[in-house]
C-alpha atoms as a PDB file:
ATOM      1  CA  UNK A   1       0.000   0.000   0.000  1.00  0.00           C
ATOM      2  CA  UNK A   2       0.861   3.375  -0.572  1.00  0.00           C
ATOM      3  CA  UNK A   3       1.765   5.684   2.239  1.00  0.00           C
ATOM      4  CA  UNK A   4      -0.270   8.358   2.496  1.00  0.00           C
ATOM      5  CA  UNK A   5       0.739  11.950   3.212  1.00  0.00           C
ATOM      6  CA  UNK A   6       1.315  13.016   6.473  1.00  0.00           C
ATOM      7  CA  UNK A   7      -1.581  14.433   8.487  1.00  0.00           C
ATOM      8  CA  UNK A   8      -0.837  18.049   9.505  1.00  0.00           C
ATOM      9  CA  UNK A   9      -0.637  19.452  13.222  1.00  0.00           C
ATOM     10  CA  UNK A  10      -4.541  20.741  14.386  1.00  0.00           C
ATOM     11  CA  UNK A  11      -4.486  21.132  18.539  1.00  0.00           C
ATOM     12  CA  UNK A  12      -2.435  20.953  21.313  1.00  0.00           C
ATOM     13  CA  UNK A  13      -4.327  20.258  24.991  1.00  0.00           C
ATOM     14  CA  UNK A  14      -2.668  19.817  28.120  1.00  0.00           C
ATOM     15  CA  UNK A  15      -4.803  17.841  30.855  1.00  0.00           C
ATOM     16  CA  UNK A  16      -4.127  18.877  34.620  1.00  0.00           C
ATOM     17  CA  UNK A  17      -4.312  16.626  37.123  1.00  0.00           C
ATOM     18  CA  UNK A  18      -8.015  17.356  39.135  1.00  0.00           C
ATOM     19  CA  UNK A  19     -10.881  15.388  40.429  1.00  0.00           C
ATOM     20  CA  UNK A  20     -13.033  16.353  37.446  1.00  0.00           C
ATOM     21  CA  UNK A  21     -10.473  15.628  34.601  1.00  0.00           C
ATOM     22  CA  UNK A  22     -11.365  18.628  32.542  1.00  0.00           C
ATOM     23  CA  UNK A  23      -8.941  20.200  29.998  1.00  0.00           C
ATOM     24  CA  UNK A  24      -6.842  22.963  31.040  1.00  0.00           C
ATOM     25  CA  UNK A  25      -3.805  24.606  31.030  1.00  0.00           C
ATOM     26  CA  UNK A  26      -0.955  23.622  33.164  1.00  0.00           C
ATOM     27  CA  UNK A  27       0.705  25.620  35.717  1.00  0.00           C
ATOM     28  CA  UNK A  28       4.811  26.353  35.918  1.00  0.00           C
ATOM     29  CA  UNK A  29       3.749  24.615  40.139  1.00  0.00           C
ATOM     30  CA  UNK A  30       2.135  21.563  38.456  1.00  0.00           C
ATOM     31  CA  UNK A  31       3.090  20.454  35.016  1.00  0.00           C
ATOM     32  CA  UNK A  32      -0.112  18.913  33.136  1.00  0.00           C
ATOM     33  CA  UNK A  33       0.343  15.495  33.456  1.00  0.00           C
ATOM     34  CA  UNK A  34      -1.057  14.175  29.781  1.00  0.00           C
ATOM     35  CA  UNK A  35      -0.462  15.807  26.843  1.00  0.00           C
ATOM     36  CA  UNK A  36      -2.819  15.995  23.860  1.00  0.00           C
ATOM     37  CA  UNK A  37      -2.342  16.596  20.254  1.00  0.00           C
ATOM     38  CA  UNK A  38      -4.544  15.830  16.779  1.00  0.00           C
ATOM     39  CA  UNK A  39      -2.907  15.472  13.814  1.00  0.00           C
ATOM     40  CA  UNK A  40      -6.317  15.746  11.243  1.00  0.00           C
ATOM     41  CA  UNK A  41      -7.891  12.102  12.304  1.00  0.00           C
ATOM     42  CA  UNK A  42      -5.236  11.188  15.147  1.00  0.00           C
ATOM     43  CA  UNK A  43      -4.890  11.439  18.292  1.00  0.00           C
ATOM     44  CA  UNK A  44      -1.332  11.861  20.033  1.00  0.00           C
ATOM     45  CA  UNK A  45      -1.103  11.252  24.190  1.00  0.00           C
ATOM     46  CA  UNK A  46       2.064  11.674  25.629  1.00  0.00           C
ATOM     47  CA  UNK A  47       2.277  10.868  29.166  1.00  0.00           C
ATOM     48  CA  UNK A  48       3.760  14.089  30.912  1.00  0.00           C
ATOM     49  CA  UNK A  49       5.398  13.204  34.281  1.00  0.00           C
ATOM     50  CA  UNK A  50       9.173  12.281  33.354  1.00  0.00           C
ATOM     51  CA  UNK A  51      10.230  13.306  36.260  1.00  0.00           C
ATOM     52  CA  UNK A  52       9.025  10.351  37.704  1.00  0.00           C
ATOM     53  CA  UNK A  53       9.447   8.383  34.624  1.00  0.00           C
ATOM     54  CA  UNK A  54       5.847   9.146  34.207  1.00  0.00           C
ATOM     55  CA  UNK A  55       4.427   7.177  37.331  1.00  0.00           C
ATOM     56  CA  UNK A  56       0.628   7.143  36.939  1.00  0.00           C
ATOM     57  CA  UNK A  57      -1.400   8.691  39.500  1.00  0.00           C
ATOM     58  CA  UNK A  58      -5.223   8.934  39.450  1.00  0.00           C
ATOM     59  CA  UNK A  59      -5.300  12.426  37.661  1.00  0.00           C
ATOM     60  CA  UNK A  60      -3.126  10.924  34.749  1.00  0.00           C
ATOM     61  CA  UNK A  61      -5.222   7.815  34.563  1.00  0.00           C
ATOM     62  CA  UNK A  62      -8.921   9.786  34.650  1.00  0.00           C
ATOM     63  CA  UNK A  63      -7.164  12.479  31.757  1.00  0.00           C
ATOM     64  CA  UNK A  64      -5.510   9.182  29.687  1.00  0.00           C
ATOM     65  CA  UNK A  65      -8.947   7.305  29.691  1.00  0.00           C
ATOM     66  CA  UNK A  66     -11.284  10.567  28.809  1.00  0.00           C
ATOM     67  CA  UNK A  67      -9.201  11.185  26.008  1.00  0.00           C
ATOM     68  CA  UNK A  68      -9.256   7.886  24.669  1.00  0.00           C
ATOM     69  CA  UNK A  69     -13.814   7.898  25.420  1.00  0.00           C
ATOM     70  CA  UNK A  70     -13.791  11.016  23.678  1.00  0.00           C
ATOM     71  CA  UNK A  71     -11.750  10.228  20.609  1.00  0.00           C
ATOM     72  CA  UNK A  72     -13.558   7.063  19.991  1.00  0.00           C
ATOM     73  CA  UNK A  73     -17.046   9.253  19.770  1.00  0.00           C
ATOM     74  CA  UNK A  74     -15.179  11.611  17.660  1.00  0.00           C
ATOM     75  CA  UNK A  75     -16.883  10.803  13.788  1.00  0.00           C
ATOM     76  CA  UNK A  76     -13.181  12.135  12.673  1.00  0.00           C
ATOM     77  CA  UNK A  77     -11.250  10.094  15.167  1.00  0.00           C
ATOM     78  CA  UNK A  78      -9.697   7.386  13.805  1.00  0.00           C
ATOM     79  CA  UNK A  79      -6.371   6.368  15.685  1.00  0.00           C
ATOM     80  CA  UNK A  80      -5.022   7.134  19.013  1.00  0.00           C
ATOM     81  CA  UNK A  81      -0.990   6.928  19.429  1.00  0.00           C
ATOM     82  CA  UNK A  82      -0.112   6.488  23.013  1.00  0.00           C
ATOM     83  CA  UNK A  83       3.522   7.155  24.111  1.00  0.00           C
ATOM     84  CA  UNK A  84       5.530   9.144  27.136  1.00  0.00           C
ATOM     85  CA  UNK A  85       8.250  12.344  27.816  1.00  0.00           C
ATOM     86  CA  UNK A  86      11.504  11.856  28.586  1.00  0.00           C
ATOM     87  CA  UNK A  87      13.815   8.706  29.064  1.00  0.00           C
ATOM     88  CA  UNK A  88      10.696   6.316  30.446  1.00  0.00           C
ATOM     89  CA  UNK A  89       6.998   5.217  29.222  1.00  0.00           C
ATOM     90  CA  UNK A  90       5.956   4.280  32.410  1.00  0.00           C
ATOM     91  CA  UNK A  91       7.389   3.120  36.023  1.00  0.00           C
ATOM     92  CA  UNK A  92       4.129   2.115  37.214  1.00  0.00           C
ATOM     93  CA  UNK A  93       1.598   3.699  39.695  1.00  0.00           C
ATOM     94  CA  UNK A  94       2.784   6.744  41.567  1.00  0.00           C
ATOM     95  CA  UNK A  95       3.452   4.786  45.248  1.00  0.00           C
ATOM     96  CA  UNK A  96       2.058   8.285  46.405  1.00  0.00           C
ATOM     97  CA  UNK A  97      -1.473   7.522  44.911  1.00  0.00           C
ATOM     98  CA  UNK A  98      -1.258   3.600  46.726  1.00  0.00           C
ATOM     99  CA  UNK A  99       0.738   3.951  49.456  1.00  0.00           C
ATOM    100  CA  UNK A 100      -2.054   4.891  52.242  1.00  0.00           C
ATOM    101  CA  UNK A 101      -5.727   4.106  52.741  1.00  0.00           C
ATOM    102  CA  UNK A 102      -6.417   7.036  52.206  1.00  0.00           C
ATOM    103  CA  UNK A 103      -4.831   7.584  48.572  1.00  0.00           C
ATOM    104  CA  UNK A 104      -5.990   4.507  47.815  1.00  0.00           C
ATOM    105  CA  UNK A 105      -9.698   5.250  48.202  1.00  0.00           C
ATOM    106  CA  UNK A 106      -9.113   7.685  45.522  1.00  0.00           C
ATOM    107  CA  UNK A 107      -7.558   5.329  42.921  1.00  0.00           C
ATOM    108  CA  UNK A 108      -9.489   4.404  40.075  1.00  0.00           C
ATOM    109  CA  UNK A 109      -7.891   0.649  40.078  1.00  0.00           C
ATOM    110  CA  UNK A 110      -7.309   0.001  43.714  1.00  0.00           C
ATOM    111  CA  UNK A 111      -9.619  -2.011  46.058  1.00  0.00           C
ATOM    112  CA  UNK A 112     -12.499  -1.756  47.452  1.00  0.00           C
ATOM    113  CA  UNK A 113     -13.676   0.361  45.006  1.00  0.00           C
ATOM    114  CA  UNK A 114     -12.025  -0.236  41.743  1.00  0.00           C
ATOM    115  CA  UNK A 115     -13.679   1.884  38.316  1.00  0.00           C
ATOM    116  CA  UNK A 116     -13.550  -0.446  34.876  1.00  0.00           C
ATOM    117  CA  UNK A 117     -14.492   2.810  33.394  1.00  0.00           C
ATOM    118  CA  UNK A 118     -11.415   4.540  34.652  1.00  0.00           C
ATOM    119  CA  UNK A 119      -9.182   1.329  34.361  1.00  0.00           C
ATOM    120  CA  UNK A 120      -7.120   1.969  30.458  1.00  0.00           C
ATOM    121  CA  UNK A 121      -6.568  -1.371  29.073  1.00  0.00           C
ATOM    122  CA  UNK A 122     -10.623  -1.462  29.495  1.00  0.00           C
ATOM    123  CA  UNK A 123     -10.684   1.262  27.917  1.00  0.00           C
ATOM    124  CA  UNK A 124      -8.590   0.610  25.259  1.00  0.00           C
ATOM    125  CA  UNK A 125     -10.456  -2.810  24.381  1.00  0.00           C
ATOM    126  CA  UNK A 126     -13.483  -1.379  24.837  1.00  0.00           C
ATOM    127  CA  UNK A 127     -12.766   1.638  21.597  1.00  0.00           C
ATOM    128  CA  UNK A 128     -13.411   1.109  18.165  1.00  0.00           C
ATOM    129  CA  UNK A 129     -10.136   2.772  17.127  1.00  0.00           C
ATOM    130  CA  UNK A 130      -7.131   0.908  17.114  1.00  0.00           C
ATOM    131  CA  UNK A 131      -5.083   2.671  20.027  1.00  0.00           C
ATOM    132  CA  UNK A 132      -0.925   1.833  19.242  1.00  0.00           C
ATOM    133  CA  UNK A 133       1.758   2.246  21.936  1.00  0.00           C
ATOM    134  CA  UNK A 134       4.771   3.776  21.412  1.00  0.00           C
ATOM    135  CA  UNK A 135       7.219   2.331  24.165  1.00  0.00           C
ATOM    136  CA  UNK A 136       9.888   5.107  24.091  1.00  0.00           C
ATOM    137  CA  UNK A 137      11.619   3.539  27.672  1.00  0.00           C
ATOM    138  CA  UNK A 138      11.194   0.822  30.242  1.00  0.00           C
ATOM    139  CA  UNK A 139       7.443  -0.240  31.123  1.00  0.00           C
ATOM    140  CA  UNK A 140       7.376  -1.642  34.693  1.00  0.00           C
ATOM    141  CA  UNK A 141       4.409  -2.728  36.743  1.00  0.00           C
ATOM    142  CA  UNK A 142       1.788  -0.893  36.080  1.00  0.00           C
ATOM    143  CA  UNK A 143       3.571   0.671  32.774  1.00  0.00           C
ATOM    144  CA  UNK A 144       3.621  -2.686  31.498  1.00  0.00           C
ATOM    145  CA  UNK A 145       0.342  -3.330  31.896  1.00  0.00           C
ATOM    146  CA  UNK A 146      -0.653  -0.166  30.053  1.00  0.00           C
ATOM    147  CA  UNK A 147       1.629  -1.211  27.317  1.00  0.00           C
ATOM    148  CA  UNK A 148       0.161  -4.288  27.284  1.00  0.00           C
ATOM    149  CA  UNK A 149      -3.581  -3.149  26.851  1.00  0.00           C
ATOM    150  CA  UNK A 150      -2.441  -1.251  23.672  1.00  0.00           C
ATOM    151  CA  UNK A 151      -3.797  -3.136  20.135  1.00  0.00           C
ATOM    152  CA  UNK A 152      -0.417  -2.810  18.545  1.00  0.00           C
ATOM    153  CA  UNK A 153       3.125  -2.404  20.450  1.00  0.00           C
ATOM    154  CA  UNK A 154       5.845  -0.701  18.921  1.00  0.00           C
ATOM    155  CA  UNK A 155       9.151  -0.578  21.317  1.00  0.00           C
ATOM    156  CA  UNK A 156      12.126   1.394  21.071  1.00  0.00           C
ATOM    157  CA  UNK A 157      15.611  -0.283  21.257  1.00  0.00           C
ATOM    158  CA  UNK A 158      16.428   1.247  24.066  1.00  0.00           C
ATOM    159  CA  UNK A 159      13.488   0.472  26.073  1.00  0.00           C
ATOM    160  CA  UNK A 160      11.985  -2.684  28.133  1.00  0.00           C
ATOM    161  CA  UNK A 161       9.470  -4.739  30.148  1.00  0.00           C
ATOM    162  CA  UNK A 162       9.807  -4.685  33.797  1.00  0.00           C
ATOM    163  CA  UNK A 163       7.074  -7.036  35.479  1.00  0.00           C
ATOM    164  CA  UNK A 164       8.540  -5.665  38.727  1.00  0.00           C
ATOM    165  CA  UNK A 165       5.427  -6.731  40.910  1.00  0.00           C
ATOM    166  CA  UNK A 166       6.585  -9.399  43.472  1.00  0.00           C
ATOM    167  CA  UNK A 167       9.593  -7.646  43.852  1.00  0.00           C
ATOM    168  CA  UNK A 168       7.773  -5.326  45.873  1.00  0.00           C
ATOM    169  CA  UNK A 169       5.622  -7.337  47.378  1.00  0.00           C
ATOM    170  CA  UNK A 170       2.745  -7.301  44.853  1.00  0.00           C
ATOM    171  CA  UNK A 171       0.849  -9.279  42.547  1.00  0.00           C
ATOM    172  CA  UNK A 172       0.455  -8.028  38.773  1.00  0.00           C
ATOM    173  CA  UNK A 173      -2.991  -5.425  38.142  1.00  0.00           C
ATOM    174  CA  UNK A 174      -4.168  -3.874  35.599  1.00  0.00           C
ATOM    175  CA  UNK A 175      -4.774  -6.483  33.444  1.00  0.00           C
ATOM    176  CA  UNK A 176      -1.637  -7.990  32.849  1.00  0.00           C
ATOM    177  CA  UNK A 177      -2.299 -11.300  34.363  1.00  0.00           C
ATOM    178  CA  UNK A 178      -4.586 -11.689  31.398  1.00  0.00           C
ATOM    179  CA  UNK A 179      -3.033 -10.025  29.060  1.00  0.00           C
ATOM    180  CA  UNK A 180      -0.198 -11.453  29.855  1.00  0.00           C
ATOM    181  CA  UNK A 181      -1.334 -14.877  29.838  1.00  0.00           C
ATOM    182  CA  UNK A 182      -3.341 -14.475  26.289  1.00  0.00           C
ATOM    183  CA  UNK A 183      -0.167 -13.774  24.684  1.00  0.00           C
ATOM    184  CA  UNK A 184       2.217 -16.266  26.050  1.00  0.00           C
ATOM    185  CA  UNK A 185       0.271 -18.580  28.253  1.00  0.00           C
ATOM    186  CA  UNK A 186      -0.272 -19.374  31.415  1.00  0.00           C
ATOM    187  CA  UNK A 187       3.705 -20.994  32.074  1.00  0.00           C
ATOM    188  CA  UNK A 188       5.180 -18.694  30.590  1.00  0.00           C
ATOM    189  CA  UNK A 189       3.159 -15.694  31.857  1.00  0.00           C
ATOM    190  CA  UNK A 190       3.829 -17.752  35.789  1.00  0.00           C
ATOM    191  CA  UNK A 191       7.657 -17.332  35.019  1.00  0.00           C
ATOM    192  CA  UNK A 192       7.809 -14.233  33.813  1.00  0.00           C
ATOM    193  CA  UNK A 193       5.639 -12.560  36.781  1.00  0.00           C
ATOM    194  CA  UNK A 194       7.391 -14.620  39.476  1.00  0.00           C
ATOM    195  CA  UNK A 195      10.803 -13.974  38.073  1.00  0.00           C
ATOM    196  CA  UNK A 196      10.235 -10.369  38.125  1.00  0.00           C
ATOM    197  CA  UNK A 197      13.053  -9.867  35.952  1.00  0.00           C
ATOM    198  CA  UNK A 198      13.584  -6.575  33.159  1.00  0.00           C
ATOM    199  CA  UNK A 199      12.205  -8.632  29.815  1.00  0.00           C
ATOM    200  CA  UNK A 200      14.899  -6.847  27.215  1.00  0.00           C
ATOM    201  CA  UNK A 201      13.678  -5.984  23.450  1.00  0.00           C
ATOM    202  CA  UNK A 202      14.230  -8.678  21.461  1.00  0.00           C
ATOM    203  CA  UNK A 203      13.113 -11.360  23.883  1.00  0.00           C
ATOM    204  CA  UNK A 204       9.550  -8.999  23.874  1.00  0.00           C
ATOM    205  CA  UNK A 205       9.271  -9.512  20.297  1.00  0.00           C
ATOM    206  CA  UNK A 206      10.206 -12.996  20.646  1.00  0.00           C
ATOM    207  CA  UNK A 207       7.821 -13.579  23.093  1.00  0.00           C
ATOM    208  CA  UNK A 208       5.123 -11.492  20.792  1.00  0.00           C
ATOM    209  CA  UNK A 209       5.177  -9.026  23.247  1.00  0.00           C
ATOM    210  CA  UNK A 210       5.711  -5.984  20.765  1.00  0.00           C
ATOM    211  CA  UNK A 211       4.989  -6.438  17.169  1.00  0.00           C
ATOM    212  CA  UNK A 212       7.978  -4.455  16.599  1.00  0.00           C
ATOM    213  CA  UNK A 213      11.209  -2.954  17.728  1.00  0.00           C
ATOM    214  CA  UNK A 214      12.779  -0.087  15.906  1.00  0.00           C
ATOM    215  CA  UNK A 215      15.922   2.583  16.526  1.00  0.00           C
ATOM    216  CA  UNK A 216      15.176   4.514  19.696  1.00  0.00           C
ATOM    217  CA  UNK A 217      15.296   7.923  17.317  1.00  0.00           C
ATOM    218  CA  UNK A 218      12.529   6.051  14.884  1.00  0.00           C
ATOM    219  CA  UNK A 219       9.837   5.369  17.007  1.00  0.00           C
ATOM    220  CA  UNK A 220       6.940   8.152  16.318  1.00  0.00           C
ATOM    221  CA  UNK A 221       7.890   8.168  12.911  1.00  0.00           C
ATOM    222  CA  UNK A 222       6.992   4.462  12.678  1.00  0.00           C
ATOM    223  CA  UNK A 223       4.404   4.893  14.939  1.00  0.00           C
ATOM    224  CA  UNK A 224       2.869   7.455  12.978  1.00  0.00           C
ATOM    225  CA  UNK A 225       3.150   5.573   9.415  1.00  0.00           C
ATOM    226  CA  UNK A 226       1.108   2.564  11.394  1.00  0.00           C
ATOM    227  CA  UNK A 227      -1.500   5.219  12.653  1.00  0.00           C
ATOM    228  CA  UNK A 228      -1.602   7.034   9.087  1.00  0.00           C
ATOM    229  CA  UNK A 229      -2.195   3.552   7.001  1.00  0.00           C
ATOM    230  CA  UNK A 230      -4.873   2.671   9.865  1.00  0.00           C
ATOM    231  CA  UNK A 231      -6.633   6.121   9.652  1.00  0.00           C
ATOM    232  CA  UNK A 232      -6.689   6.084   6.202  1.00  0.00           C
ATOM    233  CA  UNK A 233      -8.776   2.606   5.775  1.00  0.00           C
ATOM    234  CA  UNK A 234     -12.418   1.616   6.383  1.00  0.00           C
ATOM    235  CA  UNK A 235     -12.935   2.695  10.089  1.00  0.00           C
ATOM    236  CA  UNK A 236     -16.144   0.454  10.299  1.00  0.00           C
ATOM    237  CA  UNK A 237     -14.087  -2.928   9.315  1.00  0.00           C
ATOM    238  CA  UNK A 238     -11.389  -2.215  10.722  1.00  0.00           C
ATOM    239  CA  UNK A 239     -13.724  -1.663  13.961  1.00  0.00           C
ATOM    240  CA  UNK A 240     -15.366  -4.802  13.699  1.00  0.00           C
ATOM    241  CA  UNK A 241     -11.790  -7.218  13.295  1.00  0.00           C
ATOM    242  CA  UNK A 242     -10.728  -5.840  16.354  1.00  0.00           C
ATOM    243  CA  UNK A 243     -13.971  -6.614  18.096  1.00  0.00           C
ATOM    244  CA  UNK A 244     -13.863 -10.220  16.205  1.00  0.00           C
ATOM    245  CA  UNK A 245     -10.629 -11.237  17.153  1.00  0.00           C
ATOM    246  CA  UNK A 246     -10.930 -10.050  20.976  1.00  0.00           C
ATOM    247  CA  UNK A 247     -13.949 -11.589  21.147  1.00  0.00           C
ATOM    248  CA  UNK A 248     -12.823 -15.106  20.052  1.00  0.00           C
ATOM    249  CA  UNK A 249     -10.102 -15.118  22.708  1.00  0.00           C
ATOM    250  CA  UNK A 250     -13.791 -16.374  24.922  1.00  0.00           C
ATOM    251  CA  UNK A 251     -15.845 -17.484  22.350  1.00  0.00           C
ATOM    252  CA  UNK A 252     -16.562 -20.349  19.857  1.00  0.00           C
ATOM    253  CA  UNK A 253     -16.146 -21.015  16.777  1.00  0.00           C
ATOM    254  CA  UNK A 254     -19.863 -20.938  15.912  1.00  0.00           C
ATOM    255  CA  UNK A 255     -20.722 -17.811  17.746  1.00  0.00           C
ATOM    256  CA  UNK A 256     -18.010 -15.836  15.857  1.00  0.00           C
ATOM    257  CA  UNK A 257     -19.393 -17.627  12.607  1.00  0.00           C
ATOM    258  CA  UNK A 258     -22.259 -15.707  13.399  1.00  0.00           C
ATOM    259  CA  UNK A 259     -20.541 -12.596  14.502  1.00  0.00           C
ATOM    260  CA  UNK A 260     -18.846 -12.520  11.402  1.00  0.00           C
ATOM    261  CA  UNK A 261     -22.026 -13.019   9.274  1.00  0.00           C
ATOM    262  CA  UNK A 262     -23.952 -10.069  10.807  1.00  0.00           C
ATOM    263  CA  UNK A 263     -20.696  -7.923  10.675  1.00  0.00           C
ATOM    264  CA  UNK A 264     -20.125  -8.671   7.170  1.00  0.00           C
ATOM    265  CA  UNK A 265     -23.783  -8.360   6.041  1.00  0.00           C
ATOM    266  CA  UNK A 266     -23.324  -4.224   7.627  1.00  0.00           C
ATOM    267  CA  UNK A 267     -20.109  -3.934   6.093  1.00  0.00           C
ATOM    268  CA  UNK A 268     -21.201  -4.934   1.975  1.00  0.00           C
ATOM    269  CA  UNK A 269     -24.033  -1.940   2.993  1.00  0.00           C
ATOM    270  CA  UNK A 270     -21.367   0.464   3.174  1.00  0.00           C
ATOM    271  CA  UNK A 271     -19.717   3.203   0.927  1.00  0.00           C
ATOM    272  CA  UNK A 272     -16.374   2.089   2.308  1.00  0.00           C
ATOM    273  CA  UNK A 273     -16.807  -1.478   0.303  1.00  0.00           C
ATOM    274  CA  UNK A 274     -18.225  -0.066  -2.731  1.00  0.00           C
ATOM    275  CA  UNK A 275     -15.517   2.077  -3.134  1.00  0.00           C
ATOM    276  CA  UNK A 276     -13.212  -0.952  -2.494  1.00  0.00           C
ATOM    277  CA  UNK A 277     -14.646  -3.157  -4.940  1.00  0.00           C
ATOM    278  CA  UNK A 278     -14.285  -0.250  -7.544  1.00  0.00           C
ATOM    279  CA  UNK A 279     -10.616   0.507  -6.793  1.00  0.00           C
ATOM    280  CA  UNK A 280     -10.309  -3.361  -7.576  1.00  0.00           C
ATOM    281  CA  UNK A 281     -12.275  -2.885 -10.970  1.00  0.00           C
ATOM    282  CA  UNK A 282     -10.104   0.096 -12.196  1.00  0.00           C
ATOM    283  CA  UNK A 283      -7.025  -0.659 -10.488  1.00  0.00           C
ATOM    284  CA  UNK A 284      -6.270   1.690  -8.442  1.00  0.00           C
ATOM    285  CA  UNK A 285      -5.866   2.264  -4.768  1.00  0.00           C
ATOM    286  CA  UNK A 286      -8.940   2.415  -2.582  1.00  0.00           C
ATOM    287  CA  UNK A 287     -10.056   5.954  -1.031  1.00  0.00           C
ATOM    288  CA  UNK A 288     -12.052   4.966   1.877  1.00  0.00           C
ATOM    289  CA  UNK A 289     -14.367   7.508   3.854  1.00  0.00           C
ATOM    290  CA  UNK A 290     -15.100   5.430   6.689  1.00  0.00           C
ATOM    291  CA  UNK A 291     -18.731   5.456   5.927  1.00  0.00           C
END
C-alpha cells in the first residue's frame, strides 16, 4: 500500500491533574500530566510526568482514559498513538497515589472500590479505534500493563518490560495477568511474573510481546506511518476485526461464525466497500471515507 501523506498538526491540549479531569492549562507549580495533540484524524497522548518516569497517578489515569472515550465518539477520530516524555513510558503507579488508605480510596484501580471505566486497558479494548503504543523507555508494573492493553506495540531499542510486581511485594494489576497470559500462556506468563526480571527488546518480540522494535530515534515516525495507514482505511471494518478477534479469545467457533455473518452483512451496505470493490475494478488504490 501506498503511504499516504502526512496528516498536519490541528491542537495541542494539556490535561491537569483534578478530580473532574477537565482540559486545562498547566501551571509552571504543576506540570499537566497528559499531553494531547490531533494530527487531522489522530490522536497523540504523551504521558507528561518524566520526572518520575511518568508514574501514573489517578489524575493521569482519569485524563488518559477521557481522552481515549472522547476520541472514539469523535466521527473524525480514527487512531489514538499512546507514548511518554523523557527517558521512560511508564514506572508504574505513583506509590504516592497507593501507598495509604487514604490515597488509595481515591484510585481508580485500587480495592475496594475499583472503576472499569477509569481502568485503560478497558478502555482501550473497549474503543473502536485501534489505540498503538509507542514504548519510548522501560514499562514496569503498572507501565507494562498499560503497554500491554495497547492493540499494537511498537518498542524502542532502548526500552523494556519490567514485570517488577513481586519484587515489591505485589501481585500483577491492571490487566496484565490476562493479558499477559493471552499472549504467552499461562507458564510462561507464571515465570515471567514470578521472576520479576527486566524482559529486554528482542526477547519482547520474541515472546510477541511488541509487534515491533525499531531505533530509539525512529519510534513516532513508525508509529505514525502505522496510525496514518490505519486512519486512512475503512474505520467500520477495521472496527469490527478488532472486536472479532478479541472476542474469540472467549468465544466459539460458531458464535463468531455468526458474529462474522452479521458484521459482514453491515459492512457490503457500506460506501467504504463499494468504493473498495471499484478501486479493484479500475485498479487503483482504494479511497475509503469510513462510511
Amino acid at each position: 500500500l501506498t503511504r499516504p501523506a502526512p496528516f498536519p498538526r490541528v491542537q495541542r491540549k494539556h490535561f491537569r491533574d483534578t478530580k473532574e479531569s477537565l482540559p486545562m492549562t498547566s501551571t509552571e507549580s504543576e506540570p499537566a500530566p497528559v499531553l494531547y495533540e490531533r494530527r487531522g484524524p489522530i490522536g497523540i497522548l504523551t504521558l507528561n510526568r518524566p520526572e518520575t518516569l511518568n508514574a501514573m497517578n489517578a489524575g493521569m489515569v482519569d485524563a488518559l482514559c477521557t481522552i481515549v472515550k472522547e476520541l472514539d465518539v469523535d466521527p473524525d477520530g480514527k487512531v489514538l498513538v499512546l507514548t511518554a516524555a523523557g527517558k521512560g513510558f511508564c514506572s508504574g503507579m505513583d506509590v504516592g497515589d497507593m501507598g495509604t488508605d487514604a490515597t488509595a480510596r481515591r484510585s481508580p484501580i485500587v480495592w475496594p472500590r475499583p472503576r472499569p471505566d477509569r481502568q485503560a486497558p478497558t478502555v482501550f479494548r473497549e474503543a473502536n479505534i485501534p489505540i498503538i503504543a509507542a514504548i519510548n523507555g522501560v514499562a514496569a508494573g503498572a507501565g507494562m500493563s498499560l503497554a500491554l492493553g495497547a492493540d499494537i506495540r511498537i518498542m524502542s531499542d532502548q526500552a523494556r518490560f519490567y514485570p517488577i510486581f513481586l519484587k515489591r511485594g505485589l501481585m500483577p494489576d491492571m490487566g496484565l495477568s490476562f493479558t499477559l497470559t493471552k499472549l504467552v500462556g499461562s507458564q510462561k506468563a507464571l515465570e515471567l511474573i514470578w521472576n520479576a526480571d527486566p524482559i529486554d527488546p528482542q526477547e519482547c518480540l520474541r515472546l510477541g510481546l511488541v509487534n515491533k522494535i525499531v531505533p530509539h530515534d525512529k519510534l513516532m515516525d513508525t508509529a505514525m506511518e502505522w496510525a496514518e495507514r490505519l486512519a486512512s482505511g475503512p474505520s467500520m471494518a477495521i472496527a469490527l476485526a478488532k472486536r472479532s478477534v478479541y472476542r474469540a479469545e472467549s468465544g466459539t467457533l460458531e458464535s463468531e461464525l455468526e458474529f462474522g455473518s452479521f458484521s459482514q452483512q453491515r459492512l457490503m451496505g457500506s460506501q467504504d466497500f463499494a468504493e473498495g470493490y471499484r478501486s479493484f475494478i479500475e485498479k487503483r488504490p482504494p479511497r475509503f471515507k469510513g462510511e
